[in-house]
PDB file of N, CA and C in Angstrom:
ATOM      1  N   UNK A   1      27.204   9.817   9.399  1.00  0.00           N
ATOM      2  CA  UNK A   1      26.222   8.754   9.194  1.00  0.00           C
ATOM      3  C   UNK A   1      24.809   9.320   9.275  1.00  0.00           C
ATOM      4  N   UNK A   2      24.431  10.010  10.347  1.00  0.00           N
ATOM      5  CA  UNK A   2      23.187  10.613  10.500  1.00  0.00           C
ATOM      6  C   UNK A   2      22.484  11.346   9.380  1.00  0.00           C
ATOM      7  N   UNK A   3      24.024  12.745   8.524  1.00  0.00           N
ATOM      8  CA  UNK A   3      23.677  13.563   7.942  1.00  0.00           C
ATOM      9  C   UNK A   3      22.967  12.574   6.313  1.00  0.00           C
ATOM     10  N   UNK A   4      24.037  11.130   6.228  1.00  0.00           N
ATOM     11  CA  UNK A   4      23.383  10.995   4.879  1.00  0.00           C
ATOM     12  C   UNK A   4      22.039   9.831   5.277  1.00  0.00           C
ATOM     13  N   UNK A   5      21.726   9.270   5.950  1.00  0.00           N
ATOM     14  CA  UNK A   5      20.380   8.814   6.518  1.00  0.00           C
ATOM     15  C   UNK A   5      19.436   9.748   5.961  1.00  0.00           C
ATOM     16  N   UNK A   6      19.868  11.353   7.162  1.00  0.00           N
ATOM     17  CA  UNK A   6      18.328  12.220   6.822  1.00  0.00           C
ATOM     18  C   UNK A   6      18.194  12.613   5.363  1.00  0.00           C
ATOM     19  N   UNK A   7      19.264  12.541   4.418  1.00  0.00           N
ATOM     20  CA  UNK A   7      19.413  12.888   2.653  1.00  0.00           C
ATOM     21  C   UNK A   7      19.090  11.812   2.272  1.00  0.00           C
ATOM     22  N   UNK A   8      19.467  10.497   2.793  1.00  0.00           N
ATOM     23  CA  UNK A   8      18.258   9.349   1.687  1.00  0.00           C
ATOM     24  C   UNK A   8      16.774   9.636   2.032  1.00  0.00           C
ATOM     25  N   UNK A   9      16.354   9.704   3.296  1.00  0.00           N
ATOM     26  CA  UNK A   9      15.203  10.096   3.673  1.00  0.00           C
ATOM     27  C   UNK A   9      14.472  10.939   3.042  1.00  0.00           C
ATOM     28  N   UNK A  10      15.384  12.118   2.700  1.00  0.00           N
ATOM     29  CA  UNK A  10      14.871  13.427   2.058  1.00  0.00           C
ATOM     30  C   UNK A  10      14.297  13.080   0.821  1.00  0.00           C
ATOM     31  N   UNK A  11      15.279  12.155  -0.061  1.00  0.00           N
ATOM     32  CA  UNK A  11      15.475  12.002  -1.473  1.00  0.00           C
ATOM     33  C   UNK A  11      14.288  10.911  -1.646  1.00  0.00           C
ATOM     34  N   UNK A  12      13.912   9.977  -0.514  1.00  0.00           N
ATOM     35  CA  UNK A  12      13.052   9.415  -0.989  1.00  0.00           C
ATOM     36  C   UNK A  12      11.497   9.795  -0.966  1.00  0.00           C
ATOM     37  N   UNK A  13      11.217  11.075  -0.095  1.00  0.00           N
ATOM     38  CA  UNK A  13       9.935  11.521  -0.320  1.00  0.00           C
ATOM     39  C   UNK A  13       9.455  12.247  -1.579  1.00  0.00           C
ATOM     40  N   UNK A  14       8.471  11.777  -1.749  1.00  0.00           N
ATOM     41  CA  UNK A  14       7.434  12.432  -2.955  1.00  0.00           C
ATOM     42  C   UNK A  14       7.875  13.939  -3.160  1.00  0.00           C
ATOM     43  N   UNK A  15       8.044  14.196  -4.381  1.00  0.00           N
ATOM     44  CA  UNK A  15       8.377  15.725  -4.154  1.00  0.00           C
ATOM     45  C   UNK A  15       7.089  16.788  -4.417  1.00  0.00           C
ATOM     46  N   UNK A  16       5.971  15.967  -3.956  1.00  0.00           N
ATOM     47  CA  UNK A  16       4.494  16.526  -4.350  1.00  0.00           C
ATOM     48  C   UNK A  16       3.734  16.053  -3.752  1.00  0.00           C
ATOM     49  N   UNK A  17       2.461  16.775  -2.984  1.00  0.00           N
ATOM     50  CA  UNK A  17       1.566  16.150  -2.590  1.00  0.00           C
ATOM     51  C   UNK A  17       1.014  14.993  -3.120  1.00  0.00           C
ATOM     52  N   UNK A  18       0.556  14.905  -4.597  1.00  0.00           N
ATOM     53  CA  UNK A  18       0.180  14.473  -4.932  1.00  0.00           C
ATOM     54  C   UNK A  18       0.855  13.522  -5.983  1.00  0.00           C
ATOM     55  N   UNK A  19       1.643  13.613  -5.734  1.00  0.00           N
ATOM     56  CA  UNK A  19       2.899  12.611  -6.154  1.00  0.00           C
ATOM     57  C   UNK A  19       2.437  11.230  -6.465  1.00  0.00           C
ATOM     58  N   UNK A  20       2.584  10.398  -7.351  1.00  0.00           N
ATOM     59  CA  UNK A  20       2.329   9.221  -7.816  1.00  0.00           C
ATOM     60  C   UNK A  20       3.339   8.293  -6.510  1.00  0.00           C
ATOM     61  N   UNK A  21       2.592   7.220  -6.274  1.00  0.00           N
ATOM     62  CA  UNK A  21       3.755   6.255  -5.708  1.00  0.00           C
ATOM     63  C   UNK A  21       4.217   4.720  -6.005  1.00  0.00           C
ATOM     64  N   UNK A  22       4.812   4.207  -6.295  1.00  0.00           N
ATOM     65  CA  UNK A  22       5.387   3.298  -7.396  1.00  0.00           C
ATOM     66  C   UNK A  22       4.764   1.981  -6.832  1.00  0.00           C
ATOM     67  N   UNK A  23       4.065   1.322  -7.486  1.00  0.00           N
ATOM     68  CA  UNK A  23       3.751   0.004  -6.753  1.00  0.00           C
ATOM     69  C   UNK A  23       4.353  -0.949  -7.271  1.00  0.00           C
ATOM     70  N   UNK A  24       4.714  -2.067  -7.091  1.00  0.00           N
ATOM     71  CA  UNK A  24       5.580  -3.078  -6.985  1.00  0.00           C
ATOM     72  C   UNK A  24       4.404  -4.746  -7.557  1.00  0.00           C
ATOM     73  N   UNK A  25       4.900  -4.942  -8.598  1.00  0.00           N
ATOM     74  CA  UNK A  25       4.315  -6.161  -8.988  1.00  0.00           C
ATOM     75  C   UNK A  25       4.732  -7.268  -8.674  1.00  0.00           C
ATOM     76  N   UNK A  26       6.061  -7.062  -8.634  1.00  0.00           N
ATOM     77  CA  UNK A  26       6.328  -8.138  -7.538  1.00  0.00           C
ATOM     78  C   UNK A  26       6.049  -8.560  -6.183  1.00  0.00           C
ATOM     79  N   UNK A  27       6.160  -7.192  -5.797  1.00  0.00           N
ATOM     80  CA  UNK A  27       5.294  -7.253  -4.174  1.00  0.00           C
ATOM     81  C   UNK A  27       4.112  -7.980  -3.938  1.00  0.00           C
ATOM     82  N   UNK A  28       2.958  -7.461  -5.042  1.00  0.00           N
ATOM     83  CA  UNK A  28       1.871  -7.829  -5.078  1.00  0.00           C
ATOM     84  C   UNK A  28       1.615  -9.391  -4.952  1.00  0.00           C
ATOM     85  N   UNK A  29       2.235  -9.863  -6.468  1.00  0.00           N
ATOM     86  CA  UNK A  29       2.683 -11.235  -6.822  1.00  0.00           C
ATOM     87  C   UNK A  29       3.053 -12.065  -5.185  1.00  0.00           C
ATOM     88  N   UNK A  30       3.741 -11.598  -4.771  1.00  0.00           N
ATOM     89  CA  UNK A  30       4.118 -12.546  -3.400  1.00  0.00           C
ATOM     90  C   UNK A  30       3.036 -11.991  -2.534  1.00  0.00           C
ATOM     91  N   UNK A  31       2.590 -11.680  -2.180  1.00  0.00           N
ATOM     92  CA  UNK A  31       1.628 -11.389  -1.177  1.00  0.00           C
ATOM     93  C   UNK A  31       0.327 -12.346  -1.567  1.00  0.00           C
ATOM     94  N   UNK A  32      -0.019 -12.170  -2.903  1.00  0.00           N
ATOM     95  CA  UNK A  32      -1.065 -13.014  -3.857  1.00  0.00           C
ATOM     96  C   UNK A  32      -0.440 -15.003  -2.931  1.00  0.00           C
ATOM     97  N   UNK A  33       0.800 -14.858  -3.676  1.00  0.00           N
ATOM     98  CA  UNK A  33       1.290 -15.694  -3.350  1.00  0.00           C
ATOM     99  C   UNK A  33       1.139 -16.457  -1.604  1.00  0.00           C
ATOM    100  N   UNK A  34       1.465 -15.795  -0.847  1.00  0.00           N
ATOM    101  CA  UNK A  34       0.939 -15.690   0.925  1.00  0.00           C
ATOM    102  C   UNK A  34      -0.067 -16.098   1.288  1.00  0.00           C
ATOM    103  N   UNK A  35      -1.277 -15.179   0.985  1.00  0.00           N
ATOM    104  CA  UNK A  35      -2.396 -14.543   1.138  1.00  0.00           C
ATOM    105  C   UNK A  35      -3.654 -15.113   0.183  1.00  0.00           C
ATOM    106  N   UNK A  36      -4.360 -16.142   0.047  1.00  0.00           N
ATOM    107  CA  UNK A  36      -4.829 -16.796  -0.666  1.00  0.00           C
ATOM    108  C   UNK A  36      -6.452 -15.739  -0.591  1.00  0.00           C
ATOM    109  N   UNK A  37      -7.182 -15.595  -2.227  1.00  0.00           N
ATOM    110  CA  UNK A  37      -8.079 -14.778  -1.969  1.00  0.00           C
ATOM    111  C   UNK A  37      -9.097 -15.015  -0.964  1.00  0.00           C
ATOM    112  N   UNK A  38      -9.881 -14.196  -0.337  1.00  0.00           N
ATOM    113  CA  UNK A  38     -11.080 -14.540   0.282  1.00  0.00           C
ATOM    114  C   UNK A  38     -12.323 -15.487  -0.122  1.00  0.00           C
ATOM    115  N   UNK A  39     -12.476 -14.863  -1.905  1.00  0.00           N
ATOM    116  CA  UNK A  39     -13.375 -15.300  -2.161  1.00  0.00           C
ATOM    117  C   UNK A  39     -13.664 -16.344  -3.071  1.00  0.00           C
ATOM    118  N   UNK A  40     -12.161 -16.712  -3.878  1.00  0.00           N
ATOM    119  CA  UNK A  40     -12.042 -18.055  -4.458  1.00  0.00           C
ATOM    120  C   UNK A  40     -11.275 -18.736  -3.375  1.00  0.00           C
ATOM    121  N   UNK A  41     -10.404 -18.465  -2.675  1.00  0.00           N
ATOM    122  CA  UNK A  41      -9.547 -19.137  -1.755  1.00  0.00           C
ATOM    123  C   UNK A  41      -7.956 -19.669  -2.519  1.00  0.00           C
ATOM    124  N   UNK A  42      -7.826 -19.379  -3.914  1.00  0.00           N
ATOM    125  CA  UNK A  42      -6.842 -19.388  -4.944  1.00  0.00           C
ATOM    126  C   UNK A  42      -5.827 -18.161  -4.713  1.00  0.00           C
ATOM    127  N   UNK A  43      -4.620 -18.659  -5.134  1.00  0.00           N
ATOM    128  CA  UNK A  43      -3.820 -18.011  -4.688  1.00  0.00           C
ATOM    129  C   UNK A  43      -3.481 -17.036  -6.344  1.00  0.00           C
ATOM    130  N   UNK A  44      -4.660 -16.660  -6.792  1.00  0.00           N
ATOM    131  CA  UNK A  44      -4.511 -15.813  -7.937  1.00  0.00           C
ATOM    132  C   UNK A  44      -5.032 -14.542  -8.659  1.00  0.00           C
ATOM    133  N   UNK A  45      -5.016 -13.811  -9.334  1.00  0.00           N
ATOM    134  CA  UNK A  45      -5.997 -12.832  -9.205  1.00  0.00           C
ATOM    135  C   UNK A  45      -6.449 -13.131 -10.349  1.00  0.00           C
ATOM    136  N   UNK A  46      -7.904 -12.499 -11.131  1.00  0.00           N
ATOM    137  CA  UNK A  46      -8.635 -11.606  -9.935  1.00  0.00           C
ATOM    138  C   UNK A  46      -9.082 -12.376  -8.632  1.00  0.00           C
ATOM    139  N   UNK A  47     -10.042 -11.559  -7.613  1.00  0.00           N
ATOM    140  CA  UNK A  47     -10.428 -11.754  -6.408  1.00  0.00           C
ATOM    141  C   UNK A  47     -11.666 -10.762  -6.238  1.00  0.00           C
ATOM    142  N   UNK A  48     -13.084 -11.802  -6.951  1.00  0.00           N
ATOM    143  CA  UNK A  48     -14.040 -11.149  -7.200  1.00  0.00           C
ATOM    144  C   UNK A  48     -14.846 -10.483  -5.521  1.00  0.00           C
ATOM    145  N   UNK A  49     -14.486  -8.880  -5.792  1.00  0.00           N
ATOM    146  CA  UNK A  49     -15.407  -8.599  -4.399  1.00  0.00           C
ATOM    147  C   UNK A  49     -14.220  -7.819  -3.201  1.00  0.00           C
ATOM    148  N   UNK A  50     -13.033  -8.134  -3.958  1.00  0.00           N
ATOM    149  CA  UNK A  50     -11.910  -8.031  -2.622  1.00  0.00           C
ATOM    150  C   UNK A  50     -10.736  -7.109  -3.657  1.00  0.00           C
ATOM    151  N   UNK A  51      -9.772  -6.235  -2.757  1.00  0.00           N
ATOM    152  CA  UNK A  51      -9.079  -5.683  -3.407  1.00  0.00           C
ATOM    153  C   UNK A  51      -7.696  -5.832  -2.358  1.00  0.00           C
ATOM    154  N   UNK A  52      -7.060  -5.415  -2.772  1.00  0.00           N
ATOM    155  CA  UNK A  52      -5.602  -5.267  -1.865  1.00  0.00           C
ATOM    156  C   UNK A  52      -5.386  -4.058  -1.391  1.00  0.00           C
ATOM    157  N   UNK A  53      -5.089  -4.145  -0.350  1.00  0.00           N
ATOM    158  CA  UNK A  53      -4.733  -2.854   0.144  1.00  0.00           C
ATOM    159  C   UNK A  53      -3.404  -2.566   1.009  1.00  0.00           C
ATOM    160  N   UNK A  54      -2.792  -1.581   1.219  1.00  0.00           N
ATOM    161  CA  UNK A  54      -1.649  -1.075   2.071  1.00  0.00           C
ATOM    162  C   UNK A  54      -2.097  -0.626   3.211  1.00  0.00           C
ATOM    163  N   UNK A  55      -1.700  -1.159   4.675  1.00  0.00           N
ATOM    164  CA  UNK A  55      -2.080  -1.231   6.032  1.00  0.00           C
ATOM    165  C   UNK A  55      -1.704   0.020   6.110  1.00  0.00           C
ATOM    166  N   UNK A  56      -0.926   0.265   6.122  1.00  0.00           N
ATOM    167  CA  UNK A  56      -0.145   2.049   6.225  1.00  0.00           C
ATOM    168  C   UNK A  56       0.065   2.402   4.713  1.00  0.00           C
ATOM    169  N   UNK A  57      -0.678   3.507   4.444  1.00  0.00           N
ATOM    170  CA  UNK A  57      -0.240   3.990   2.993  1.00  0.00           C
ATOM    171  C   UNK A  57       0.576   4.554   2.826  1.00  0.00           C
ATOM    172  N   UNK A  58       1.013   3.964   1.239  1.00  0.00           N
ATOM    173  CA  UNK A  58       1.953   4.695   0.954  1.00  0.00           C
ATOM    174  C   UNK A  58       2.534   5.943   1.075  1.00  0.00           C
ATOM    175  N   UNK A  59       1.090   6.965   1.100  1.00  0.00           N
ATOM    176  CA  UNK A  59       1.760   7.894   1.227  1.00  0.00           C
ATOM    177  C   UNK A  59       1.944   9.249   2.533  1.00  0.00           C
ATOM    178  N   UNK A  60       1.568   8.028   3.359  1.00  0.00           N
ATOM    179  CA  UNK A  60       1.532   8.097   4.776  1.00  0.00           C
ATOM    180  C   UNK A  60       3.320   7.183   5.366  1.00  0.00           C
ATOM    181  N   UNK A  61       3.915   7.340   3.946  1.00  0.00           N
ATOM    182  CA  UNK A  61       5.121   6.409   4.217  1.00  0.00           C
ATOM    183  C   UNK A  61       5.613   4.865   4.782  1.00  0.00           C
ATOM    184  N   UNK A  62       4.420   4.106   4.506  1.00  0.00           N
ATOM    185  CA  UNK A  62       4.046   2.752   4.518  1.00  0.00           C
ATOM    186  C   UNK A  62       4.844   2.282   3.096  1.00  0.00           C
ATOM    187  N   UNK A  63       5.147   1.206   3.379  1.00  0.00           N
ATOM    188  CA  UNK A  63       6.189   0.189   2.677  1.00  0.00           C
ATOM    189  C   UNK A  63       5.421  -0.806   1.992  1.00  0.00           C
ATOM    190  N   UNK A  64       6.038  -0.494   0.078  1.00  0.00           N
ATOM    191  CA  UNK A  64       5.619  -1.521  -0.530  1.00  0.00           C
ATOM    192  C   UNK A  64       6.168  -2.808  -0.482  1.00  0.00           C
ATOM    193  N   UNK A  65       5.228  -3.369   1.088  1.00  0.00           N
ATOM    194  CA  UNK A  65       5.820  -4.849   1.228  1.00  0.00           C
ATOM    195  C   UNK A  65       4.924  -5.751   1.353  1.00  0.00           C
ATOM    196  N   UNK A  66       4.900  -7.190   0.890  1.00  0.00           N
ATOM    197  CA  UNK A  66       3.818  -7.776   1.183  1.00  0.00           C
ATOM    198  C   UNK A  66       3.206  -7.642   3.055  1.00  0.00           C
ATOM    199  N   UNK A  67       3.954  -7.738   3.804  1.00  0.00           N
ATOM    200  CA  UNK A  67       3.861  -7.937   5.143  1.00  0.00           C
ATOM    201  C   UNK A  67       3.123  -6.229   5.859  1.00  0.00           C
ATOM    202  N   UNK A  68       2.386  -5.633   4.327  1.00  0.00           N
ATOM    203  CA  UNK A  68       1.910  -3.912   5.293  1.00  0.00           C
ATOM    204  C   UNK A  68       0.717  -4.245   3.806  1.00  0.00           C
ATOM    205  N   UNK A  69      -0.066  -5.465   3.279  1.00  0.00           N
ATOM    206  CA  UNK A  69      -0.616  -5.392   2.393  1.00  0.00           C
ATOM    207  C   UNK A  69      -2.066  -6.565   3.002  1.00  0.00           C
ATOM    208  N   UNK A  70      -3.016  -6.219   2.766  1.00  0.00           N
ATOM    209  CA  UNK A  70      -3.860  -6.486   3.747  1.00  0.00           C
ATOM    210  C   UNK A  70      -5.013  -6.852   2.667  1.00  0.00           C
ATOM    211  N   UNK A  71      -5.947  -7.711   2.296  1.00  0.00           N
ATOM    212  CA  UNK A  71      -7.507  -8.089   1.936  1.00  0.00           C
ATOM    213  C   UNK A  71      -8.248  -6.912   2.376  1.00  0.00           C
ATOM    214  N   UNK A  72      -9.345  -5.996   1.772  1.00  0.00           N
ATOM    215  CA  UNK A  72     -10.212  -5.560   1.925  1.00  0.00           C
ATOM    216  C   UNK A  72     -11.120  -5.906   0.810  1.00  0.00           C
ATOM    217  N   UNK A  73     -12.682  -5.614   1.298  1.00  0.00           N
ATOM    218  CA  UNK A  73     -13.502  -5.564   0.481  1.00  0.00           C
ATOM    219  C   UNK A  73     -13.807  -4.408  -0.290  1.00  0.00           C
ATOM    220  N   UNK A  74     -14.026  -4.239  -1.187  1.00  0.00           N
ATOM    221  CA  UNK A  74     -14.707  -3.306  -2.124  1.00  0.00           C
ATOM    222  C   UNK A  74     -14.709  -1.657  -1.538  1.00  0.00           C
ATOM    223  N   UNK A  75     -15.983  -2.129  -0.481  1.00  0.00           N
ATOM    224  CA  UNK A  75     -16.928  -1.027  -0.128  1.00  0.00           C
ATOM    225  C   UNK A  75     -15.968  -0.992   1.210  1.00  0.00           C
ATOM    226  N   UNK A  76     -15.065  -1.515   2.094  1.00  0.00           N
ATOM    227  CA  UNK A  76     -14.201  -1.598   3.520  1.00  0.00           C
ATOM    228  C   UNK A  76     -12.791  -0.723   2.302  1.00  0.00           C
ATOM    229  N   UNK A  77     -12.248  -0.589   0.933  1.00  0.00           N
ATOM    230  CA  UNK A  77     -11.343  -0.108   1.305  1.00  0.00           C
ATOM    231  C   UNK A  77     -11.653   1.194   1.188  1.00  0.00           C
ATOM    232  N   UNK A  78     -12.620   1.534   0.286  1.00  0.00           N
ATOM    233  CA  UNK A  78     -13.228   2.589  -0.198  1.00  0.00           C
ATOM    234  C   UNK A  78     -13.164   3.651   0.965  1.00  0.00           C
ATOM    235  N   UNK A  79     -14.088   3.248   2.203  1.00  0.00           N
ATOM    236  CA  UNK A  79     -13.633   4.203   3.215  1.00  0.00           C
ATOM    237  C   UNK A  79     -12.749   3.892   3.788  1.00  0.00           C
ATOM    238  N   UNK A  80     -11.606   3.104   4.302  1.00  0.00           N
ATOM    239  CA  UNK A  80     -10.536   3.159   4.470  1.00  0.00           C
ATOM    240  C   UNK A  80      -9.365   4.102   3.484  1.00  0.00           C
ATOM    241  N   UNK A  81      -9.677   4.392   2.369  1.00  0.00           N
ATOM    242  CA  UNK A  81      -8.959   5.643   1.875  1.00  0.00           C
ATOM    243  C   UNK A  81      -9.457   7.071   1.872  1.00  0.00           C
ATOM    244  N   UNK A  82     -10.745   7.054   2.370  1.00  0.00           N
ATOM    245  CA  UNK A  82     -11.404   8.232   2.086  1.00  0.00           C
ATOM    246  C   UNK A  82     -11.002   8.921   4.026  1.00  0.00           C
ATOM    247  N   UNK A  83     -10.954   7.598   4.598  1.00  0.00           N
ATOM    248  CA  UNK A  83     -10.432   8.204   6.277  1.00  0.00           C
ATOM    249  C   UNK A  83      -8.657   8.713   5.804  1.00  0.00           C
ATOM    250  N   UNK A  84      -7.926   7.940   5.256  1.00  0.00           N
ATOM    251  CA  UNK A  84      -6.377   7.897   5.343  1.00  0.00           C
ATOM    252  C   UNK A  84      -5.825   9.310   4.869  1.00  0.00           C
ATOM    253  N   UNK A  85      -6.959   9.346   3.576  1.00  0.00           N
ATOM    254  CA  UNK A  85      -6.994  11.006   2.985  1.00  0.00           C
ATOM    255  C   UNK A  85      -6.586  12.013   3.640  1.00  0.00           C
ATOM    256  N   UNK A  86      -7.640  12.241   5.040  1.00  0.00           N
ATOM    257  CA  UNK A  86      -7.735  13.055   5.587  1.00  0.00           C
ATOM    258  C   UNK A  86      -6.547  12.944   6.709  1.00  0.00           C
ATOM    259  N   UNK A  87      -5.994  11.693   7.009  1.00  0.00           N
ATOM    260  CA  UNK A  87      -4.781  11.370   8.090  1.00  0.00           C
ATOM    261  C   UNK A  87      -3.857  11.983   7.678  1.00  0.00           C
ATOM    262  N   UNK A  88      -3.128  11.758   6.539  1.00  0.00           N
ATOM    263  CA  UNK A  88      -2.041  11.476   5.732  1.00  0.00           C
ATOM    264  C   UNK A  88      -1.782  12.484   4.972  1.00  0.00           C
ATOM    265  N   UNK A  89      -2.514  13.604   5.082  1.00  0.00           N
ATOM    266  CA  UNK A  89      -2.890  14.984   4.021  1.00  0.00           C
ATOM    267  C   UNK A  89      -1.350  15.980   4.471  1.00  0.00           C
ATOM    268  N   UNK A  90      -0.452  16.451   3.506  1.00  0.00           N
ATOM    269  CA  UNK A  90       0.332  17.216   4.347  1.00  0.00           C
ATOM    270  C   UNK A  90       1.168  17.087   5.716  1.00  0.00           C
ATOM    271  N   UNK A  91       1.758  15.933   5.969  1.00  0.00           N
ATOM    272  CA  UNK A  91       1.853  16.131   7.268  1.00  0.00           C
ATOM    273  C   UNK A  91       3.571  15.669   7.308  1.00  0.00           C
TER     274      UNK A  91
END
């Protein structure tokens, strides 16, 4: 049981740093759905001023789920990826 755990595990990491990571429109869609915008208060996009973001990134191995997908502003996610960069680099 253990050995094929750590082989899905294996199989599901990026096989590249810089590896693309698959985002989920459906995910999005329900979270939209949840999560009504900030700045119309509509549960639709766009969401002038505000972007979506992943609480734990993806590629910090954070889950495309609505429940790890969070409201930021513009200029709040901007450095919130430019910090995660440096977290999440290789590790």
């Amino acid at each position: 049981m253990k050995r094929t755990l750590t082989l899905a595990l294996v199989l599901a990491l990026p096989l590249a740093a810089n590896a693309e990571y698959k985002r989920s429109k459906a995910v999005l869609r329900a979270f939209v759905n949840q999560q009504a915008c900030p700045a119309t208060g509509m549960h639709r996009l766009p969401c002038p001023g505000w972007q979506i973001d992943h609480i734990t990134p993806l590629k910090c191995l954070g889950l495309d789920e609505p429940e790890n997908l969070q409201w930021l502003t513009v200029e709040a996610h901007k450095e919130k990826t430019k910090r995660e960069a440096k977290l999440c680099r290789k590790k």
